[in-house]
N, C-alpha and C. Protein backbone atom coordinates (compact mmCIF):
# COMPACT_ATOMS: atom_id res chain seq x y z
N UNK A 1 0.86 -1.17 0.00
CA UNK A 1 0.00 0.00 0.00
C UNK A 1 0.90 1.23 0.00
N UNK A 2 0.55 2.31 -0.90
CA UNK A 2 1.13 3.65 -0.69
C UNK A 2 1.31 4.27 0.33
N UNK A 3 1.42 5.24 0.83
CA UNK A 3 1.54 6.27 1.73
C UNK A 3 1.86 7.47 1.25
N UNK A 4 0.93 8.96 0.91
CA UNK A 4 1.39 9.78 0.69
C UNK A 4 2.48 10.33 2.35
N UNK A 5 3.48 11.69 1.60
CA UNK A 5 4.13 12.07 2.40
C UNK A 5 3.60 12.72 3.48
N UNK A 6 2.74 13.41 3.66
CA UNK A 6 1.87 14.26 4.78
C UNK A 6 1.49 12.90 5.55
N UNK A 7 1.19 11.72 5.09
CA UNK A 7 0.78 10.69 5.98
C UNK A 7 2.53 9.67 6.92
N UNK A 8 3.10 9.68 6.15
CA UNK A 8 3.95 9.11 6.15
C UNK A 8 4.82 10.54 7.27
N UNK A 9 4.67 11.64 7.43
CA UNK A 9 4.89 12.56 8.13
C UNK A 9 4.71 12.54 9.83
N UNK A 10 3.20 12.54 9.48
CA UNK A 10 2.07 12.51 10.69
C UNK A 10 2.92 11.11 11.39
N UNK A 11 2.64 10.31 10.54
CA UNK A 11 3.18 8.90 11.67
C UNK A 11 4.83 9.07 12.50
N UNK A 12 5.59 9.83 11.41
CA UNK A 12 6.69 9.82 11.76
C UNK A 12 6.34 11.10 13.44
N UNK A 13 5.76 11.81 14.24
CA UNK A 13 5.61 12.84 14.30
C UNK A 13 4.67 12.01 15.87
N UNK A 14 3.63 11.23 15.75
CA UNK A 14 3.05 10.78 16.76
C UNK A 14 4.18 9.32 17.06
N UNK A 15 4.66 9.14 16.45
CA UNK A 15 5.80 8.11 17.03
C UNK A 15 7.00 8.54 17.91
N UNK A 16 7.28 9.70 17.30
CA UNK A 16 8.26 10.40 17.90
C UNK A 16 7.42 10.96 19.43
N UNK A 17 6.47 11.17 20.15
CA UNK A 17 5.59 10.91 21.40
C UNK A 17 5.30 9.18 22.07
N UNK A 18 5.46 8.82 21.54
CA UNK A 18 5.62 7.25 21.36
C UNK A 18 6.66 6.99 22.30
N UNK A 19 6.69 6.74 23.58
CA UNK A 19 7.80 5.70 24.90
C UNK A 19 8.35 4.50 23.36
N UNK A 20 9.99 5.36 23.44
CA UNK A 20 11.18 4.23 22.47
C UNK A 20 11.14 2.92 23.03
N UNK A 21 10.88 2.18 23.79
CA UNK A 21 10.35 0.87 23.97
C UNK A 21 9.14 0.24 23.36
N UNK A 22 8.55 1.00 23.16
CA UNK A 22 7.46 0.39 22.45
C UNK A 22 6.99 1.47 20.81
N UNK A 23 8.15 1.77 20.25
CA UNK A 23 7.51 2.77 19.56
C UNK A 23 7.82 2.20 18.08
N UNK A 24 8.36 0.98 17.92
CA UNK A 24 8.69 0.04 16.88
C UNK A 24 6.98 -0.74 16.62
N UNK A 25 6.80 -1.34 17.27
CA UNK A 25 5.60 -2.12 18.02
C UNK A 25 4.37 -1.27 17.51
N UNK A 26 4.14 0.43 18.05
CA UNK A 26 3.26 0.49 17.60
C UNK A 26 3.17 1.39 16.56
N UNK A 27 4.56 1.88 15.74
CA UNK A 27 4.72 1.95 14.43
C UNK A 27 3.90 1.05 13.45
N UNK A 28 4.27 -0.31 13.35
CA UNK A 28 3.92 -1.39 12.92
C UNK A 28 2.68 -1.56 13.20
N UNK A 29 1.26 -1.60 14.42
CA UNK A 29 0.33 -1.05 14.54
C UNK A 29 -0.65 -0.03 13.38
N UNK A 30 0.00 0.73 13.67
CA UNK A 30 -0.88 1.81 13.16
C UNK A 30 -0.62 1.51 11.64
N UNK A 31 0.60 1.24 11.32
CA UNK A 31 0.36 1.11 9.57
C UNK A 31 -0.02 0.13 9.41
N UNK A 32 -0.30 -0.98 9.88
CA UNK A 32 -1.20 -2.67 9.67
C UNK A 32 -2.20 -1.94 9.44
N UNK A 33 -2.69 -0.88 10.87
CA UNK A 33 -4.33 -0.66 10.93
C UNK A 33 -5.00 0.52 9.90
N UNK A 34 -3.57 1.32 9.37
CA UNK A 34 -3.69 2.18 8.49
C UNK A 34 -4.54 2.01 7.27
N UNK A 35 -3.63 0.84 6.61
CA UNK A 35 -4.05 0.55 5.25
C UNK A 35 -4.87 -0.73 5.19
N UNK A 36 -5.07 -1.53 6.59
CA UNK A 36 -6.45 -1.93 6.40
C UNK A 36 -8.10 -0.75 6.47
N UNK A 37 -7.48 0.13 6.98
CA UNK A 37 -8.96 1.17 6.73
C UNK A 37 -8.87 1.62 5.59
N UNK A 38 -7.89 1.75 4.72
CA UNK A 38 -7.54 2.77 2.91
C UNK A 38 -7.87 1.48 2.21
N UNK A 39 -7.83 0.09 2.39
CA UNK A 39 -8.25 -0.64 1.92
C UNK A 39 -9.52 -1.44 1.93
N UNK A 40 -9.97 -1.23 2.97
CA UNK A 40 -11.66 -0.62 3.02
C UNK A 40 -12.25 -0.46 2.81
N UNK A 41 -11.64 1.15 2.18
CA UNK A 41 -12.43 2.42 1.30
C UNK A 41 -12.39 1.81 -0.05
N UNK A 42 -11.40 1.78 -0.38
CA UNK A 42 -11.06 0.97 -2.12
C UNK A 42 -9.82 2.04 -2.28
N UNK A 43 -8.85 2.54 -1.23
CA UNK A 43 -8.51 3.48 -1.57
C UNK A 43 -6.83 3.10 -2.21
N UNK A 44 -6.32 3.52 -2.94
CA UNK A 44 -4.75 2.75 -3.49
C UNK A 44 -3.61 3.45 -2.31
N UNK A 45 -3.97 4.20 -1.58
CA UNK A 45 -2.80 5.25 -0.90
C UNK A 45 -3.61 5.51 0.78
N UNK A 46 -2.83 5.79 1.58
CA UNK A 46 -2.97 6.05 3.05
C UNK A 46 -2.32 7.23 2.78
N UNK A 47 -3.73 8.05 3.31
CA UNK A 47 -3.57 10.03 3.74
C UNK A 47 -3.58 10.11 4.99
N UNK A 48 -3.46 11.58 5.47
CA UNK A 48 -3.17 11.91 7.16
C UNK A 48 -4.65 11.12 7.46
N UNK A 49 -6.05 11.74 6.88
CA UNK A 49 -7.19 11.29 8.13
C UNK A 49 -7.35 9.59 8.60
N UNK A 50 -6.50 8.63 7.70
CA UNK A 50 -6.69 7.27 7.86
C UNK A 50 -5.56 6.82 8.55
N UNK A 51 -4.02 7.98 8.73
CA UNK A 51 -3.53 7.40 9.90
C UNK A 51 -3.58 7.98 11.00
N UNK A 52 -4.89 9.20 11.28
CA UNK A 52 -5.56 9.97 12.40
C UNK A 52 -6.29 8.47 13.12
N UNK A 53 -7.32 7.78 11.85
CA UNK A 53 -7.80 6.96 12.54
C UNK A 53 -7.65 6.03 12.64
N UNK A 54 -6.61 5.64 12.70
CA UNK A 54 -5.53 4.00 13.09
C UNK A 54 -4.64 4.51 14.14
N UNK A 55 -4.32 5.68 14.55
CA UNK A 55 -3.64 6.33 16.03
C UNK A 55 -4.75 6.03 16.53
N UNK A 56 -5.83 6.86 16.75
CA UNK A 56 -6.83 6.61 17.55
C UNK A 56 -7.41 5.21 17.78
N UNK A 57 -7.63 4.32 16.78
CA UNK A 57 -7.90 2.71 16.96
C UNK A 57 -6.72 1.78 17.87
N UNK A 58 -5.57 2.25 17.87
CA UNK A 58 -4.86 1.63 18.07
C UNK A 58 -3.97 2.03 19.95
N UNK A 59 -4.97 3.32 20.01
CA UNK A 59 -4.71 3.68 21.49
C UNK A 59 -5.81 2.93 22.36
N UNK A 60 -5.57 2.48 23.17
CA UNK A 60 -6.49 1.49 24.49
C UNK A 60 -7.67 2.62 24.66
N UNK A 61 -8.65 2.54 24.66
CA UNK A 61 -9.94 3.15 24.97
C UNK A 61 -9.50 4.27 26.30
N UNK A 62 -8.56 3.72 27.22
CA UNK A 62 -8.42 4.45 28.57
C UNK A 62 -7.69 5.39 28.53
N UNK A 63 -6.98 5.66 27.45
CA UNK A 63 -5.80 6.39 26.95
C UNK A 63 -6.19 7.32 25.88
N UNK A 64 -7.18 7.32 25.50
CA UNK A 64 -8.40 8.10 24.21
C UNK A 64 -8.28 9.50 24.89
N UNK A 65 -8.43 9.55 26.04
CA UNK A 65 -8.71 11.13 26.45
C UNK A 65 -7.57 11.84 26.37
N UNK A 66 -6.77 11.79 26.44
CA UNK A 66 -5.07 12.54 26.05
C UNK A 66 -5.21 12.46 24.52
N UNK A 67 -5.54 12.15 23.50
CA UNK A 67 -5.43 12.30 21.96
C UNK A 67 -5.67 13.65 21.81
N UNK A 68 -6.55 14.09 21.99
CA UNK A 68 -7.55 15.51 21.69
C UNK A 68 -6.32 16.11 21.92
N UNK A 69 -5.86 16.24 22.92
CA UNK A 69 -4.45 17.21 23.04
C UNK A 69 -3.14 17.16 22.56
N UNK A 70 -2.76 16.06 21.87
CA UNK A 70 -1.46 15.53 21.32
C UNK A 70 -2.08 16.07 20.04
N UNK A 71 -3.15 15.57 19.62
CA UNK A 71 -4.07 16.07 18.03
C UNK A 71 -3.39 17.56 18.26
N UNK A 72 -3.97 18.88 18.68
CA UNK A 72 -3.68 20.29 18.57
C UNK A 72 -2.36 20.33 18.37
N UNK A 73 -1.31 19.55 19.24
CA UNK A 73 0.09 19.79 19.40
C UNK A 73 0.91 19.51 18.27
N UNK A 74 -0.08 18.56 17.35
CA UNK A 74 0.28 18.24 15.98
C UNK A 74 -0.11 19.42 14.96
N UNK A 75 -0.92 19.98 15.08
CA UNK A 75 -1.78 20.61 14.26
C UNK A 75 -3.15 20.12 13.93
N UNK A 76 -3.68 19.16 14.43
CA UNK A 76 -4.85 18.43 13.93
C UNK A 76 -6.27 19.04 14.55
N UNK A 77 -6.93 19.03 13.77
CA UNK A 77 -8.41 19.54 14.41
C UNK A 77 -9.02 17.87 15.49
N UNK A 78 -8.95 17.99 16.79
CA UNK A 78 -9.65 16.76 17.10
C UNK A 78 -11.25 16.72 16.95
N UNK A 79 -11.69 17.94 16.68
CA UNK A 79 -13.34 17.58 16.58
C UNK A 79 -13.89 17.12 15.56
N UNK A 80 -12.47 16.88 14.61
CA UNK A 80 -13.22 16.27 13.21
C UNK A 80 -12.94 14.60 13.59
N UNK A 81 -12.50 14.30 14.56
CA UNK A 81 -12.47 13.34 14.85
C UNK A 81 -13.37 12.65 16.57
N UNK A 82 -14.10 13.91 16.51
CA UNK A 82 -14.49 13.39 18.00
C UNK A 82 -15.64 12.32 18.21
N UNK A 83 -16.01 11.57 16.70
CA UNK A 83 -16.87 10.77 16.86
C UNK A 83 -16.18 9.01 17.09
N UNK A 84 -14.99 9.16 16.63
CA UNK A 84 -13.83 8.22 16.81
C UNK A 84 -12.94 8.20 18.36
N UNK A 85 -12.71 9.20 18.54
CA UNK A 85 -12.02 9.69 20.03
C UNK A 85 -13.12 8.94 21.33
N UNK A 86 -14.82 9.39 20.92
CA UNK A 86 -15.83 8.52 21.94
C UNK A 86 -15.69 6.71 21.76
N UNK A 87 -15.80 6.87 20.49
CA UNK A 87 -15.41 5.60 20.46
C UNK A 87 -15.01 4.41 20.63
C-alpha cells in the first residue's frame, strides 16, 4: 500500500511521542491498521485522516482522552475526529 508524504509525516511525528520501547511495536500497529482502513475504502494510498484513525484505533480506549491534546500539538483539528475519540 502507498503512503502519501503528509501521511507518512504525521506517523513519523506521533511516534516520535511514542515511549522508544514500544515505539517500533506500535509503528507497525498503526500502519497494519492504516491501510487496512484505505483498503476498506477501495482506496490505493494512506492520507493523514486514515492514519488519524488507526492512532486513535490503536490507542487502548483508557488512553483516548489525552489524543484531543497531542491532536492540537500536531496541528490536527480533534473535533473532526471526536466521533472516533468517543469511540
Amino acid at each position: 500500500m502507498d503512503w502519501n508524504e503528509a501521511a507518512e509525516d504525521l506517523l513519523h511525528q506521533v511516534l516520535m511521542t511514542t515511549p522508544l520501547p514500544v515505539r517500533e511495536q506500535i509503528a507497525s500497529q498503526i500502519r497494519q491498521i492504516a491501510e487496512s482502513i484505505a483498503g476498506t475504502e477501495g482506496k490505493q494510498r494512506v492520507g493523514v485522516n486514515t492514519v488519524v484513525e488507526a492512532w486513535i484505533a490503536a490507542t487502548p480506549a483508557a488512553l483516548r482522552g489525552e489524543l484531543g491534546r497531542q491532536m492540537e500539538k500536531l496541528g490536527l483539528d480533534p473535533d473532526e475526529f471526536a466521533g472516533s475519540l468517543e469511540g
